[in-house]
PDB file of N, CA and C in Angstrom:
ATOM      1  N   UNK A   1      -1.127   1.310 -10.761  1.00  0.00           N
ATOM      2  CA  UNK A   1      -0.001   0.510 -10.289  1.00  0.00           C
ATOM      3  C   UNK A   1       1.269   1.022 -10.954  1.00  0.00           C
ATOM      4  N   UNK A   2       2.557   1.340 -10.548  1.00  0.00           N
ATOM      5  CA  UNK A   2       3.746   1.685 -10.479  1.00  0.00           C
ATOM      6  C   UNK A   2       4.449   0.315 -10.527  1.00  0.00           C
ATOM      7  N   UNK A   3       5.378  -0.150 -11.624  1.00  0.00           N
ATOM      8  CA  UNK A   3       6.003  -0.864 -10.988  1.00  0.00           C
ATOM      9  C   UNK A   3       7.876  -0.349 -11.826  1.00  0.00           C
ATOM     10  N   UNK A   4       8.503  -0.673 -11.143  1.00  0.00           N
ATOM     11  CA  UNK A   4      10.099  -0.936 -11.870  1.00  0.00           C
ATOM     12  C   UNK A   4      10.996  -1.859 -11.800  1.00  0.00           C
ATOM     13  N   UNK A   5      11.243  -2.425 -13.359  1.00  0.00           N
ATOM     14  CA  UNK A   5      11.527  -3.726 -12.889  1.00  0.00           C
ATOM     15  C   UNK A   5      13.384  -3.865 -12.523  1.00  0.00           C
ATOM     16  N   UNK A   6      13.290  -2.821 -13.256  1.00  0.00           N
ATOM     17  CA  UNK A   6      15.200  -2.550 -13.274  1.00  0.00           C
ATOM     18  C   UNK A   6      15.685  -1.929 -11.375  1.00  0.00           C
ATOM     19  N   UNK A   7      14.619  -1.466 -11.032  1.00  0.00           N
ATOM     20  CA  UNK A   7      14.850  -0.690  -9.745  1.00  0.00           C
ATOM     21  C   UNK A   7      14.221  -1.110  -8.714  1.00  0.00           C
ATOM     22  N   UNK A   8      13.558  -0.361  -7.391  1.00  0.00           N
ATOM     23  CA  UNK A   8      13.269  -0.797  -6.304  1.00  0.00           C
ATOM     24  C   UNK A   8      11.669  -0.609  -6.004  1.00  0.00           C
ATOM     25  N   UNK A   9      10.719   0.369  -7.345  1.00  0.00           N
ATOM     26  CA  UNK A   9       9.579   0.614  -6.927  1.00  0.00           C
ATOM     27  C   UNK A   9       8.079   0.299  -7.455  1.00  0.00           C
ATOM     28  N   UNK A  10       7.429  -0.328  -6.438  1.00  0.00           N
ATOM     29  CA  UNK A  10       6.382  -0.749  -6.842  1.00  0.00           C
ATOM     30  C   UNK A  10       4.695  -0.654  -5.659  1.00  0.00           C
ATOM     31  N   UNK A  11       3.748  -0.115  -6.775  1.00  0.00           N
ATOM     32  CA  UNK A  11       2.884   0.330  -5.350  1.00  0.00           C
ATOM     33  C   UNK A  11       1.228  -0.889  -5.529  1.00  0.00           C
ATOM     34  N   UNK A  12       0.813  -0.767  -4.817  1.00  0.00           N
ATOM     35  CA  UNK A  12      -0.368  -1.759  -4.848  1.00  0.00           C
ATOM     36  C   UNK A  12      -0.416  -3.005  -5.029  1.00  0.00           C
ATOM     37  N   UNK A  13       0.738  -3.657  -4.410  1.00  0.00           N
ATOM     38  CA  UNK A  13       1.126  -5.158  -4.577  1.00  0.00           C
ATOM     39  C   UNK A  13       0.259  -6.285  -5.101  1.00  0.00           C
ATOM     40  N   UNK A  14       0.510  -7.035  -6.108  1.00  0.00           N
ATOM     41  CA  UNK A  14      -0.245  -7.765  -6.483  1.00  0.00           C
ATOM     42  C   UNK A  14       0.821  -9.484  -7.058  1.00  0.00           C
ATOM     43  N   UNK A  15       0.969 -10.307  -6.821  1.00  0.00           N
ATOM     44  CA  UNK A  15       1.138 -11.536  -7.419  1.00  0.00           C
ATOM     45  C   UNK A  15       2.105 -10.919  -8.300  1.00  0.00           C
ATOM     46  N   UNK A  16       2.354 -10.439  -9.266  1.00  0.00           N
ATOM     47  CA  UNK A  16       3.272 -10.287 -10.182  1.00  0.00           C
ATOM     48  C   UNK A  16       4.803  -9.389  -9.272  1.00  0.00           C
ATOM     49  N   UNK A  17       4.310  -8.502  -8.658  1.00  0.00           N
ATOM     50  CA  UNK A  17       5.137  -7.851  -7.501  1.00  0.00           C
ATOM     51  C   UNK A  17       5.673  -8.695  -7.085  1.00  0.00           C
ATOM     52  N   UNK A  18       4.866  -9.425  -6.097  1.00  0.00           N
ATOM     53  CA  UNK A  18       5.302  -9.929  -4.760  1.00  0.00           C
ATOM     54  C   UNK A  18       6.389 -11.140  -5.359  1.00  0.00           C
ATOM     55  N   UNK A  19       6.117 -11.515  -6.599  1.00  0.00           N
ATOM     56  CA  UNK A  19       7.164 -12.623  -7.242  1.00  0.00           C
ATOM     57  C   UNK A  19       8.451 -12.000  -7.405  1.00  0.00           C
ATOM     58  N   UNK A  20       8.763 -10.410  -8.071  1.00  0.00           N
ATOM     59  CA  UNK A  20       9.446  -9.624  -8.400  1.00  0.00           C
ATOM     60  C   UNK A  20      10.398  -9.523  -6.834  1.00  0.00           C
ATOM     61  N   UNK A  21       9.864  -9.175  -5.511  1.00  0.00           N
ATOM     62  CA  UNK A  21      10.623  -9.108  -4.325  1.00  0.00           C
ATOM     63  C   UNK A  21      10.800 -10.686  -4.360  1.00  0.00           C
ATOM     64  N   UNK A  22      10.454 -11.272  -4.140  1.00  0.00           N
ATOM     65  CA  UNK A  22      10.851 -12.921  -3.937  1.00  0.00           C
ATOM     66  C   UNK A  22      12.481 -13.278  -5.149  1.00  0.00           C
ATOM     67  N   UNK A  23      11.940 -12.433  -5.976  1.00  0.00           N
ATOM     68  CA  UNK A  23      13.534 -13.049  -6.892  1.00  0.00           C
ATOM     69  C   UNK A  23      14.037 -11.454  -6.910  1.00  0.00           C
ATOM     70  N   UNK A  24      13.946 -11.021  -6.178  1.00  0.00           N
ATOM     71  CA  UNK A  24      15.383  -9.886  -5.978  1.00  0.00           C
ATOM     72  C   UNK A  24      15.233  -8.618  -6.739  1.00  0.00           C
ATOM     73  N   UNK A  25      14.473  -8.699  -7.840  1.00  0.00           N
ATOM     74  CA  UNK A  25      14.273  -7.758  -9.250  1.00  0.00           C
ATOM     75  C   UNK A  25      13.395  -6.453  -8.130  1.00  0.00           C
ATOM     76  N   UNK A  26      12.983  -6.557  -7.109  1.00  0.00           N
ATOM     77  CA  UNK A  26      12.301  -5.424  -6.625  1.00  0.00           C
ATOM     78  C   UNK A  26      12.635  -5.614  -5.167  1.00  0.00           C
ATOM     79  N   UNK A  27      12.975  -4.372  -4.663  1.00  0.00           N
ATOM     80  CA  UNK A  27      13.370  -4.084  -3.479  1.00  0.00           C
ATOM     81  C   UNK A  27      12.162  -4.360  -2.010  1.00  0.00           C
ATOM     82  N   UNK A  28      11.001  -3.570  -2.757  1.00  0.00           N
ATOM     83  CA  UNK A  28       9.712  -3.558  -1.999  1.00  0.00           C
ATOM     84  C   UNK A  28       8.813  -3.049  -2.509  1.00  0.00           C
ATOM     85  N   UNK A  29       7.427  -2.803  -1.638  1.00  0.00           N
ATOM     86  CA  UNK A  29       6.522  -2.367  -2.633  1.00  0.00           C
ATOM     87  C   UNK A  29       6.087  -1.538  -1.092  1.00  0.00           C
ATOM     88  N   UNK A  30       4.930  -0.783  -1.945  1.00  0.00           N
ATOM     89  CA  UNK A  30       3.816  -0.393  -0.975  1.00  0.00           C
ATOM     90  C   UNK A  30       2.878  -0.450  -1.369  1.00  0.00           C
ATOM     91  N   UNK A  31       1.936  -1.068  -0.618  1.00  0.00           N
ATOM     92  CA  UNK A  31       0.561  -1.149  -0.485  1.00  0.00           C
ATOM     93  C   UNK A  31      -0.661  -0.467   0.249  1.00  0.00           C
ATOM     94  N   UNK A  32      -2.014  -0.438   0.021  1.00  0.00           N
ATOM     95  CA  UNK A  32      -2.861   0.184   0.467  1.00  0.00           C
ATOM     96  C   UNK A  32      -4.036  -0.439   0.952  1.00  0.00           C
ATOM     97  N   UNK A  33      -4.690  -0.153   2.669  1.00  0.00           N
ATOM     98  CA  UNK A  33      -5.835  -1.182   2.920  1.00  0.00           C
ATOM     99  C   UNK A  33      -6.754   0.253   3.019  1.00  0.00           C
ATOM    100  N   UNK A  34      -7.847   0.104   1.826  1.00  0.00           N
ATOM    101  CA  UNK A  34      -8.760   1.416   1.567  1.00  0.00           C
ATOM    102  C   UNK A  34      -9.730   0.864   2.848  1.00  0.00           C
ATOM    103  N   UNK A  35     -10.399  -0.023   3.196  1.00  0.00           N
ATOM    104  CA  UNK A  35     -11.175  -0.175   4.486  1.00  0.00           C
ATOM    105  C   UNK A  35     -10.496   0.229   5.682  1.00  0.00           C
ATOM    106  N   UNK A  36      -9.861  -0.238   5.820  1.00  0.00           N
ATOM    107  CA  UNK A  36      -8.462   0.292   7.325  1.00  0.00           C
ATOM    108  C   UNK A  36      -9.047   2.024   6.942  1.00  0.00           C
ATOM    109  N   UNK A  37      -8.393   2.551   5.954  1.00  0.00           N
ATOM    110  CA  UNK A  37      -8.246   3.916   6.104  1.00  0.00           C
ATOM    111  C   UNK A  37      -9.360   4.658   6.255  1.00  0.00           C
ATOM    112  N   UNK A  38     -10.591   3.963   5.406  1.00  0.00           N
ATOM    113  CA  UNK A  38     -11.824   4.378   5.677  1.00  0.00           C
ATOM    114  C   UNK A  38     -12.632   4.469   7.341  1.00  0.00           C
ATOM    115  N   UNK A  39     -12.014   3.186   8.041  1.00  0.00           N
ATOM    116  CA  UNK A  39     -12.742   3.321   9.248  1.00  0.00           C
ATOM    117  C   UNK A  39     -11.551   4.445  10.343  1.00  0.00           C
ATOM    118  N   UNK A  40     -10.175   4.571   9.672  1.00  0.00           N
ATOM    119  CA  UNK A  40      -9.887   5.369  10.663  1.00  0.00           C
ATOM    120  C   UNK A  40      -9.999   6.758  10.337  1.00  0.00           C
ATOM    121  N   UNK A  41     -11.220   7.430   9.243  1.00  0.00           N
ATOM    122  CA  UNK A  41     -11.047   8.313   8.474  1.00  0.00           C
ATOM    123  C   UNK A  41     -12.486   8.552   9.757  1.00  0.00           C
ATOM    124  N   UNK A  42     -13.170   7.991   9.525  1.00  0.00           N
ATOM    125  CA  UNK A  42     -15.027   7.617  10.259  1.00  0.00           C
ATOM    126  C   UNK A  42     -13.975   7.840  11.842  1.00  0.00           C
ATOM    127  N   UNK A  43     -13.211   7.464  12.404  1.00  0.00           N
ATOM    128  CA  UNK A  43     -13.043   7.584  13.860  1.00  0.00           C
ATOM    129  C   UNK A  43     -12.465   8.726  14.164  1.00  0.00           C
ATOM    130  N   UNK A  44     -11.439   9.394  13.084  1.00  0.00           N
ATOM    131  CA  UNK A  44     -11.205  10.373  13.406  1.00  0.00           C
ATOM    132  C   UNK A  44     -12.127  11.939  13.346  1.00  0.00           C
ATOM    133  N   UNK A  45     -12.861  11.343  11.970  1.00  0.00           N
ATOM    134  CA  UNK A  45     -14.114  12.382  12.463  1.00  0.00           C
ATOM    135  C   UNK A  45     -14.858  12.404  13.252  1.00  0.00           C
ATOM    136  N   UNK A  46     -15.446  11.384  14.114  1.00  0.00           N
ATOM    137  CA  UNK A  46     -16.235  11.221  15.063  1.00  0.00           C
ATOM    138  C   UNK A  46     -15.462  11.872  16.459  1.00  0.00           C
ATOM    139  N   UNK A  47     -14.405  11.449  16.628  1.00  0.00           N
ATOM    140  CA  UNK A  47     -13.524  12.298  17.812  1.00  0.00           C
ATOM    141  C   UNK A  47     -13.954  13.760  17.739  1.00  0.00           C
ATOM    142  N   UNK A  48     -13.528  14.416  16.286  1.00  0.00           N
ATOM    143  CA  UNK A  48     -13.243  15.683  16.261  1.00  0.00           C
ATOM    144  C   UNK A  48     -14.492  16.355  15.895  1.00  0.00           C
ATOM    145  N   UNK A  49     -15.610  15.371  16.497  1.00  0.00           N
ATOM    146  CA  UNK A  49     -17.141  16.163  16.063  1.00  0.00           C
ATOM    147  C   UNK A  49     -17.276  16.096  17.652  1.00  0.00           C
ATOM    148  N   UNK A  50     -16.773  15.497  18.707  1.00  0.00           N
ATOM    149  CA  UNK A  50     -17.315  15.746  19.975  1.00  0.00           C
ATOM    150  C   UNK A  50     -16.392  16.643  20.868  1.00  0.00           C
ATOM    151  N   UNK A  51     -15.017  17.501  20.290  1.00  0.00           N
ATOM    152  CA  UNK A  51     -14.771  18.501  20.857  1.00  0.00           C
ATOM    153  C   UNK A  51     -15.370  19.943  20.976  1.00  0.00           C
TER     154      UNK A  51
END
């Protein structure tokens, strides 16, 4: 986890973040859904195994 409290960056959002954007101290964050990426990781190989 990345966070800055003086600036705008913060990654893997968690409760302490998301309070930080709510009172202004952080611009935004980014986050990550490892299942999402996993099943579009599984679909895109499956495509590119039937060309």
């Amino acid at each position: 986890m990345v966070t800055t409290l003086a600036g705008s960056t913060s990654c893997d959002t968690g409760n302490a973040q998301q309070q930080y954007i709510r009172d202004g101290v952080t611009a935004g964050s980014v986050s990550q859904n490892p299942y999402q990426i996993g099943c579009k990781t599984v679909e895109a190989a499956a495509k590119a195994s039937k060309v």
